[in-house]
Protein backbone atom coordinates (compact mmCIF):
# COMPACT_ATOMS: atom_id res chain seq x y z
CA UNK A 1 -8.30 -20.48 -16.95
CA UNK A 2 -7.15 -18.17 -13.93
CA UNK A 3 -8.63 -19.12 -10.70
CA UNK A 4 -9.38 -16.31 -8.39
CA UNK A 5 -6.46 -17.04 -5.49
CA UNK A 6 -3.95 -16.78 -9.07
CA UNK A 7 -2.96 -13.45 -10.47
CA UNK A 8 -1.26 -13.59 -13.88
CA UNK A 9 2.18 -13.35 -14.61
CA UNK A 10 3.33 -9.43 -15.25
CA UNK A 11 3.47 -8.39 -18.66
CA UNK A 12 6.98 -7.06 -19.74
CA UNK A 13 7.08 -5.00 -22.82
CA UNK A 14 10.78 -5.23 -24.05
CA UNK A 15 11.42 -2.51 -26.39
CA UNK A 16 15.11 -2.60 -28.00
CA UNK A 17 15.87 -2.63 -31.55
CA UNK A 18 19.14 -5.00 -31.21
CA UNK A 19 17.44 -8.49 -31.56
CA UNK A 20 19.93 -10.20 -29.32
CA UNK A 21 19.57 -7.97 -26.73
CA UNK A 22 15.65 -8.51 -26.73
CA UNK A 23 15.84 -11.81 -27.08
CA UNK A 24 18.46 -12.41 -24.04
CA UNK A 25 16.15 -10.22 -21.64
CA UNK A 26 13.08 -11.60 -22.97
CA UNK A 27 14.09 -14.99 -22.18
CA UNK A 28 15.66 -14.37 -18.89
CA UNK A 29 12.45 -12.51 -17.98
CA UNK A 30 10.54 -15.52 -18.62
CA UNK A 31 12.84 -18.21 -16.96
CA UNK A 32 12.23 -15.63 -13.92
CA UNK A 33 8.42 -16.08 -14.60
CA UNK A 34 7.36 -13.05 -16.43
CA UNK A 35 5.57 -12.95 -19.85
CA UNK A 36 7.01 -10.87 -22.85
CA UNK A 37 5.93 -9.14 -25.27
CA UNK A 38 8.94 -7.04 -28.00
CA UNK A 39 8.95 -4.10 -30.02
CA UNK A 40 11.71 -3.03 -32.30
CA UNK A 41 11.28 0.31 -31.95
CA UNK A 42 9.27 3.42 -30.43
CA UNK A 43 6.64 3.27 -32.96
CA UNK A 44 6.20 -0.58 -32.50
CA UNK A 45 6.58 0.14 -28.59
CA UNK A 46 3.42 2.67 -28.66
CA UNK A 47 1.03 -0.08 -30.85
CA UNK A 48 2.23 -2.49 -28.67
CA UNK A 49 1.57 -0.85 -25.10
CA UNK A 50 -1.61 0.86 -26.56
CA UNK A 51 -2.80 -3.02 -27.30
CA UNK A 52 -1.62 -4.87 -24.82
CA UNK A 53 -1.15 -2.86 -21.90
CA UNK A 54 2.24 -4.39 -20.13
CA UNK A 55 2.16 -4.32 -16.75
CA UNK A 56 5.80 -2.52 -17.36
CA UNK A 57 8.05 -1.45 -19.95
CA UNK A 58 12.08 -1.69 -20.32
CA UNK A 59 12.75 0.97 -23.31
CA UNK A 60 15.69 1.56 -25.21
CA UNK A 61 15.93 4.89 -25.46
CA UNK A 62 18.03 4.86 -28.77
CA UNK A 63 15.61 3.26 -31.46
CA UNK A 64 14.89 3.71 -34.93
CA UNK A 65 11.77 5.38 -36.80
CA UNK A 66 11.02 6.91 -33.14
CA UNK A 67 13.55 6.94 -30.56
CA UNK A 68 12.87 5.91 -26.67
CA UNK A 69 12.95 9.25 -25.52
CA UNK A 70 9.64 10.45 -27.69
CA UNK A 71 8.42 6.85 -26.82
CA UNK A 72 7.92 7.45 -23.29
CA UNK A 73 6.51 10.98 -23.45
CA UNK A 74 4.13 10.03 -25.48
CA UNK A 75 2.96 6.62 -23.01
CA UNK A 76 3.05 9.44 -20.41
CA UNK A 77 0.90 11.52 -22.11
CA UNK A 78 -1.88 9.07 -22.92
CA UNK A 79 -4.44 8.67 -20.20
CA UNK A 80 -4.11 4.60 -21.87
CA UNK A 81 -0.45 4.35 -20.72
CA UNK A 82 0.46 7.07 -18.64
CA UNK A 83 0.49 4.92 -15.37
CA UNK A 84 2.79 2.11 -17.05
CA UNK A 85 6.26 2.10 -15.52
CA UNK A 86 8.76 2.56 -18.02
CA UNK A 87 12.38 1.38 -17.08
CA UNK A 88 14.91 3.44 -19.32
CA UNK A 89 17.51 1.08 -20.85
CA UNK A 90 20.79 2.47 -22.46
CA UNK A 91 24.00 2.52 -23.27
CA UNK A 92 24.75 6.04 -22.68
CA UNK A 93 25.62 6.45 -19.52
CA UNK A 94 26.62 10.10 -19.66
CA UNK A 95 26.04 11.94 -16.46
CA UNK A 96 22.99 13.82 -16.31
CA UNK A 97 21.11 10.90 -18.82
CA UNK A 98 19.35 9.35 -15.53
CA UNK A 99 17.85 13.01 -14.85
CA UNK A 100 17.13 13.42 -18.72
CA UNK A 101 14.87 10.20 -18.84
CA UNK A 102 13.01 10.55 -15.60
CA UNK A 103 12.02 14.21 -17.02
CA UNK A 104 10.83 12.31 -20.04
CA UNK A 105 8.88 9.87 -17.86
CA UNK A 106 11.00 7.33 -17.07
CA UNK A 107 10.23 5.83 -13.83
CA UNK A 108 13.92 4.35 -13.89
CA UNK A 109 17.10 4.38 -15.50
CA UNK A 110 19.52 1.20 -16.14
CA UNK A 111 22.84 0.94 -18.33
CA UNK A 112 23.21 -1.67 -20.30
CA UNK A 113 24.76 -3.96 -20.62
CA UNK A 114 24.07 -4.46 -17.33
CA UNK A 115 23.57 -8.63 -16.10
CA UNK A 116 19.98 -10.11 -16.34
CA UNK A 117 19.38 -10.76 -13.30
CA UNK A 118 20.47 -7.25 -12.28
CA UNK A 119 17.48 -5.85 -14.96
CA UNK A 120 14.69 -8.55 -13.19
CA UNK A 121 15.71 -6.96 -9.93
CA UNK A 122 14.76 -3.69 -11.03
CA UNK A 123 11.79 -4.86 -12.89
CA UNK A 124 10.24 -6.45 -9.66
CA UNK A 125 11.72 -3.38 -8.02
CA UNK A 126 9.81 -1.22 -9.88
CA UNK A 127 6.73 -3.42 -9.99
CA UNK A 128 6.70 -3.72 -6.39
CA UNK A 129 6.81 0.53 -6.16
CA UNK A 130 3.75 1.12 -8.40
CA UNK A 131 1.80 -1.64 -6.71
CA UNK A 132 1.98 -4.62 -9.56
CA UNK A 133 1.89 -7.91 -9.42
CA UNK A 134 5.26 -9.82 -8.71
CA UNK A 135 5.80 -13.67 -10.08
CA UNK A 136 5.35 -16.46 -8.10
């Protein structure tokens, strides 16, 4: 049971559809005391945030069945999700792909692979910009 001077841990919705990926920042995510919750893909990634509602969400933005891209707009265009952060993860670093995802939605853009503790600094980055809670 939460006490009222304790906040829970954020909710991180890792969306990728490489399981070792997911797994690696899921775990490191936790170690740095955040919960996790996966998806394998956009579709999963929508039921997911709809249910749960992360407190932010790293997404893959090539996935199968729906890809990242449609993933986002469609969190951004749902009065449920549309004040999520969503941190655009890929391996495309073409130029011009940062400007592609933020018109999308994306509140930020990270290659991968990029270190974990370089993808919890922009998580808590990002958390700390829209105002949500941070780990103890």
């Amino acid at each position: 049971m939460t006490t009222p001077s304790e906040t829970p841990k954020p909710l991180v919705l890792v969306v990728d559809d490489y399981q070792d990926a997911r797994e690696m920042y899921a775990e490191y995510l936790e170690f740095s005391g955040f919960r996790v919750a996966e998806a394998k893909n956009g579709q999963e990634a929508l039921d997911k945030a709809f249910e749960l509602h992360p407190d932010i969400i790293l997404m893959d933005l090539s996935l199968p069945i729906m890809d990242g891209w449609e993933a986002t707009r469609r969190l951004k265009n749902d009065d449920r999700t549309r004040t999520i952060p969503v941190v655009a993860l890929t391996g495309h670093a073409m130029t011009g792909q940062s400007d592609e995802a933020k018109g999308a939605g994306c509140d930020s853009f990270v290659t991968k692979p990029c270190l974990p503790d370089a993808l919890v600094d922009e998580v808590r980055r990002v958390l700390a910009t829209h105002g949500g809670a941070q780990p103890r």
